[in-house]
N, C-alpha and C. Protein backbone atom coordinates (compact mmCIF):
# COMPACT_ATOMS: atom_id res chain seq x y z
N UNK A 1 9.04 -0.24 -25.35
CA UNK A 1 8.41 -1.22 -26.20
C UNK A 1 8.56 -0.79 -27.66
N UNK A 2 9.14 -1.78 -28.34
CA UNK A 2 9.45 -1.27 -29.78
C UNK A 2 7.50 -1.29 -30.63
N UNK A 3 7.60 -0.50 -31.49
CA UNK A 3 6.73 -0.29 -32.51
C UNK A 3 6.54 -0.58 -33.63
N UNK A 4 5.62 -1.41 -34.37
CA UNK A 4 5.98 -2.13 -35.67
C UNK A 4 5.49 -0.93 -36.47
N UNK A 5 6.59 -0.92 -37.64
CA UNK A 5 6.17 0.49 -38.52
C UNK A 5 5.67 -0.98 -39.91
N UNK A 6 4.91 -0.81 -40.38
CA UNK A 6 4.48 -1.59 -42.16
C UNK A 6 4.43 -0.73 -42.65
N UNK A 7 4.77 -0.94 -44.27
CA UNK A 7 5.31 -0.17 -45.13
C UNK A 7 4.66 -1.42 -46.10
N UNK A 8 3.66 -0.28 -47.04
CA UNK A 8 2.98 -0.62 -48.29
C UNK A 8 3.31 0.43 -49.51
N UNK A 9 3.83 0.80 -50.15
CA UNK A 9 3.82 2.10 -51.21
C UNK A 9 4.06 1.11 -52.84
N UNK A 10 3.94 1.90 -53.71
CA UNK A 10 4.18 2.01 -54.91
C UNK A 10 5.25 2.87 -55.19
N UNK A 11 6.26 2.29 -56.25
CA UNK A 11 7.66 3.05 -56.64
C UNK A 11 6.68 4.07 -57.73
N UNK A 12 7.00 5.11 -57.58
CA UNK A 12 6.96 6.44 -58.29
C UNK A 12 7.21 6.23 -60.03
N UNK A 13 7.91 5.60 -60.38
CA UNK A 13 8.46 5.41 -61.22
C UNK A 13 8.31 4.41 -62.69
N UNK A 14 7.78 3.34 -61.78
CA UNK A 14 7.54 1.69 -62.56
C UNK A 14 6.23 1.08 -61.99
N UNK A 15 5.57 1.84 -60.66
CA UNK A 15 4.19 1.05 -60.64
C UNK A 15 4.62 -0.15 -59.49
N UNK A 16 5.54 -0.43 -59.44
CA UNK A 16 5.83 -2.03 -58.98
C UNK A 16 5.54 -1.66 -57.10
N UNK A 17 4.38 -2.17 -56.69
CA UNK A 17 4.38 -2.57 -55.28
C UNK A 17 5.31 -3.44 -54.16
N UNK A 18 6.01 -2.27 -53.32
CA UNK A 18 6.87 -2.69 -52.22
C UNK A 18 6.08 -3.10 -50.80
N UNK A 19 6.60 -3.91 -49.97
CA UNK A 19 5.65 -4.06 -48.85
C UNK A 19 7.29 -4.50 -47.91
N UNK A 20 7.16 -4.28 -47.09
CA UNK A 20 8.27 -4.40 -45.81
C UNK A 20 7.84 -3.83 -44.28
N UNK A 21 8.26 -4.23 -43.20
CA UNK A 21 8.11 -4.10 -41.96
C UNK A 21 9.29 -3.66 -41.26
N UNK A 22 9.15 -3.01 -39.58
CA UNK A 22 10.19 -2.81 -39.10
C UNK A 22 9.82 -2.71 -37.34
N UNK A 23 10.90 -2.91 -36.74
CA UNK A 23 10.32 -2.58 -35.38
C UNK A 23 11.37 -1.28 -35.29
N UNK A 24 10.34 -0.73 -34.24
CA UNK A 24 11.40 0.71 -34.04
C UNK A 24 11.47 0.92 -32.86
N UNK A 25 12.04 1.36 -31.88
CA UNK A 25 11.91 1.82 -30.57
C UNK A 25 13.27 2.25 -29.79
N UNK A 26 13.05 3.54 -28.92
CA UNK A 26 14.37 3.41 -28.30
C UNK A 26 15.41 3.84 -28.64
N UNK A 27 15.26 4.25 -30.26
CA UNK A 27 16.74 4.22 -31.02
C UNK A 27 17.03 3.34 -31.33
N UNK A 28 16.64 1.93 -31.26
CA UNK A 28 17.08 0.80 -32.26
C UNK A 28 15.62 0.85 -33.03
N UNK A 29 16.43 0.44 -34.57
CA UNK A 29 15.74 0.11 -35.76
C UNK A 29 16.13 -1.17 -36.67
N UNK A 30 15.03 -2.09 -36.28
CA UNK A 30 15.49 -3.21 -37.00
C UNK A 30 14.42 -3.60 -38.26
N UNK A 31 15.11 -3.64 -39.74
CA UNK A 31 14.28 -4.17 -40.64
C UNK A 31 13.80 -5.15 -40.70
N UNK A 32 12.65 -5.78 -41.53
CA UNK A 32 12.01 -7.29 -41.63
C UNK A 32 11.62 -7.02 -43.22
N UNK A 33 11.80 -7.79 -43.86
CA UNK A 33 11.53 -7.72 -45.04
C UNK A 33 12.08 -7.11 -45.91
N UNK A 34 11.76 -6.61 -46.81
CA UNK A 34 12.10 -5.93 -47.63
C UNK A 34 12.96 -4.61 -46.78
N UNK A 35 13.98 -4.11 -47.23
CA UNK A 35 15.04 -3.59 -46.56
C UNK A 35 14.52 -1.71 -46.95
N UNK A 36 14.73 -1.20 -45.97
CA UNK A 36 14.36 0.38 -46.59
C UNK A 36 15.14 1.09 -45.28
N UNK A 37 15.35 2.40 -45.64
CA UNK A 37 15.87 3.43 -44.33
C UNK A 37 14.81 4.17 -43.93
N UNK A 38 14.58 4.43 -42.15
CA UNK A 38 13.99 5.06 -41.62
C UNK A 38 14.91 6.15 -41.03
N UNK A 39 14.16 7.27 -41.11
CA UNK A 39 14.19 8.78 -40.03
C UNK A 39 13.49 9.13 -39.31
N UNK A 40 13.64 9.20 -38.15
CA UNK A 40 12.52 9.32 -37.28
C UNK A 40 12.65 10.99 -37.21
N UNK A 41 11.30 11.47 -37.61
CA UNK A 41 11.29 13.25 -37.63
C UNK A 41 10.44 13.70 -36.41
N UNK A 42 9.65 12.70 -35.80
CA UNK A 42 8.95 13.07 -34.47
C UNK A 42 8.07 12.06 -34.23
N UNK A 43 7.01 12.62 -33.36
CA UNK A 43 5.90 11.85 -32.79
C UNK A 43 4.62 12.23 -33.03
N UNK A 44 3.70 11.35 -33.16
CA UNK A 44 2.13 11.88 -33.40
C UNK A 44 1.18 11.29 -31.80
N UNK A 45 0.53 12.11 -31.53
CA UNK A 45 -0.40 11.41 -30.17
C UNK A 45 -1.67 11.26 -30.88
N UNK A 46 -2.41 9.84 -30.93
CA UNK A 46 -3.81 10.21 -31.26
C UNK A 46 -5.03 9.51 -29.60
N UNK A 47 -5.39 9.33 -29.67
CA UNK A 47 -6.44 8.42 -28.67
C UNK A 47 -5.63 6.95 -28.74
N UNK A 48 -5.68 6.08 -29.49
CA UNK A 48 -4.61 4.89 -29.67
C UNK A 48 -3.47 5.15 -28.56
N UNK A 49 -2.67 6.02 -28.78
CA UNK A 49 -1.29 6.33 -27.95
C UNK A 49 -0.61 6.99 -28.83
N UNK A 50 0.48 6.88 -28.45
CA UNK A 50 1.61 7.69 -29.09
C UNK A 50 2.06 7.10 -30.61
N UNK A 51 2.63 7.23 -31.54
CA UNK A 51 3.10 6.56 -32.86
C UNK A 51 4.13 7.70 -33.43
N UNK A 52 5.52 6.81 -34.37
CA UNK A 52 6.39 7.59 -34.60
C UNK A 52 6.12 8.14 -36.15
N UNK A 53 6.88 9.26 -35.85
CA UNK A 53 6.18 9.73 -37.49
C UNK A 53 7.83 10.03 -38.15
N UNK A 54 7.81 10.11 -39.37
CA UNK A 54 9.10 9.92 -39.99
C UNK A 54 9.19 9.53 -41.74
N UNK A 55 10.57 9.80 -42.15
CA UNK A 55 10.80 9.84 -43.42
C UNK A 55 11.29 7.91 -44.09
N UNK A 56 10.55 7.70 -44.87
CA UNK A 56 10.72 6.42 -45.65
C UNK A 56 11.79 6.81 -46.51
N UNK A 57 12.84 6.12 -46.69
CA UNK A 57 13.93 6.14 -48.34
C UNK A 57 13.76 4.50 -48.93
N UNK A 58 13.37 3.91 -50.09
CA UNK A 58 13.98 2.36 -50.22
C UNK A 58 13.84 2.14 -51.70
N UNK A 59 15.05 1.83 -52.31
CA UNK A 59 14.94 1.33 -53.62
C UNK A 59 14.31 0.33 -54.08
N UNK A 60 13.55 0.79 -55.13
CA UNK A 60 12.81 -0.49 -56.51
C UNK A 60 13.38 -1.72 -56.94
N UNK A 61 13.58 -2.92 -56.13
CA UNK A 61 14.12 -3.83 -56.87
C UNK A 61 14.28 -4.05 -58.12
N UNK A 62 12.70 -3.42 -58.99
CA UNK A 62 12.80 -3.75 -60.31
C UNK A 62 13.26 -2.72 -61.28
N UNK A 63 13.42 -1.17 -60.98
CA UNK A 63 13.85 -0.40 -61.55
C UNK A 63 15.18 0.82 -60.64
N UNK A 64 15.39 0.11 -59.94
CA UNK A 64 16.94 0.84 -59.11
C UNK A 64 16.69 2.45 -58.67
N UNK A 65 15.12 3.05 -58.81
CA UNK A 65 15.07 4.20 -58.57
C UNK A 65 14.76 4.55 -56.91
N UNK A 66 15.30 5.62 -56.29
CA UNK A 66 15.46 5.62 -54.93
C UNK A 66 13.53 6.13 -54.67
N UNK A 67 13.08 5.97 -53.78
CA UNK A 67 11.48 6.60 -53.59
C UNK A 67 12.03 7.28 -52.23
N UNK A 68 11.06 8.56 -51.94
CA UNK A 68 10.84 8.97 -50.63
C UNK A 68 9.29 9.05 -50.11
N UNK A 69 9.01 8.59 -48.59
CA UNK A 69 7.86 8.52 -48.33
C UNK A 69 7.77 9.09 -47.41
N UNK A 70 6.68 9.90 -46.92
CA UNK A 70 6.03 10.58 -45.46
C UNK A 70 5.71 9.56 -44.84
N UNK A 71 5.64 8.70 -43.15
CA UNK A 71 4.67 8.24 -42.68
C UNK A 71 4.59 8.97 -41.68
């Protein structure tokens, strides 16, 4: 069963708020929205279930600077 990852951050740089979605699962990764790269670096278990944990990359539309994010 794929996993919806959302993605809310602020560019580092210019302030300007990004928001984008993705399903993940399996080894397929498909974007929705706003376009960004995922890495999947592992897994977290909480009470909920399982959830993937991993590295955010996605450029600032409004200022072309690359951001990196933990989720």
């Amino acid at each position: 069963m794929a996993e919806v990852i959302r993605l809310k951050v602020k560019c580092h740089a210019c302030g300007y708020e990004m928001k984008g979605t993705a399903k993940y699962g399996a080894g397929h990764y498909v974007p929705e929205g706003l376009d960004f790269e995922f890495v999947a670096t592992g897994k977290i278990k909480t009470a909920k279930g399982t959830r993937v944990k991993g590295e955010v990359y996605i450029v600032c539309p409004k200022c072309t600077v690359k951001n990196k994010y933990e989720i």
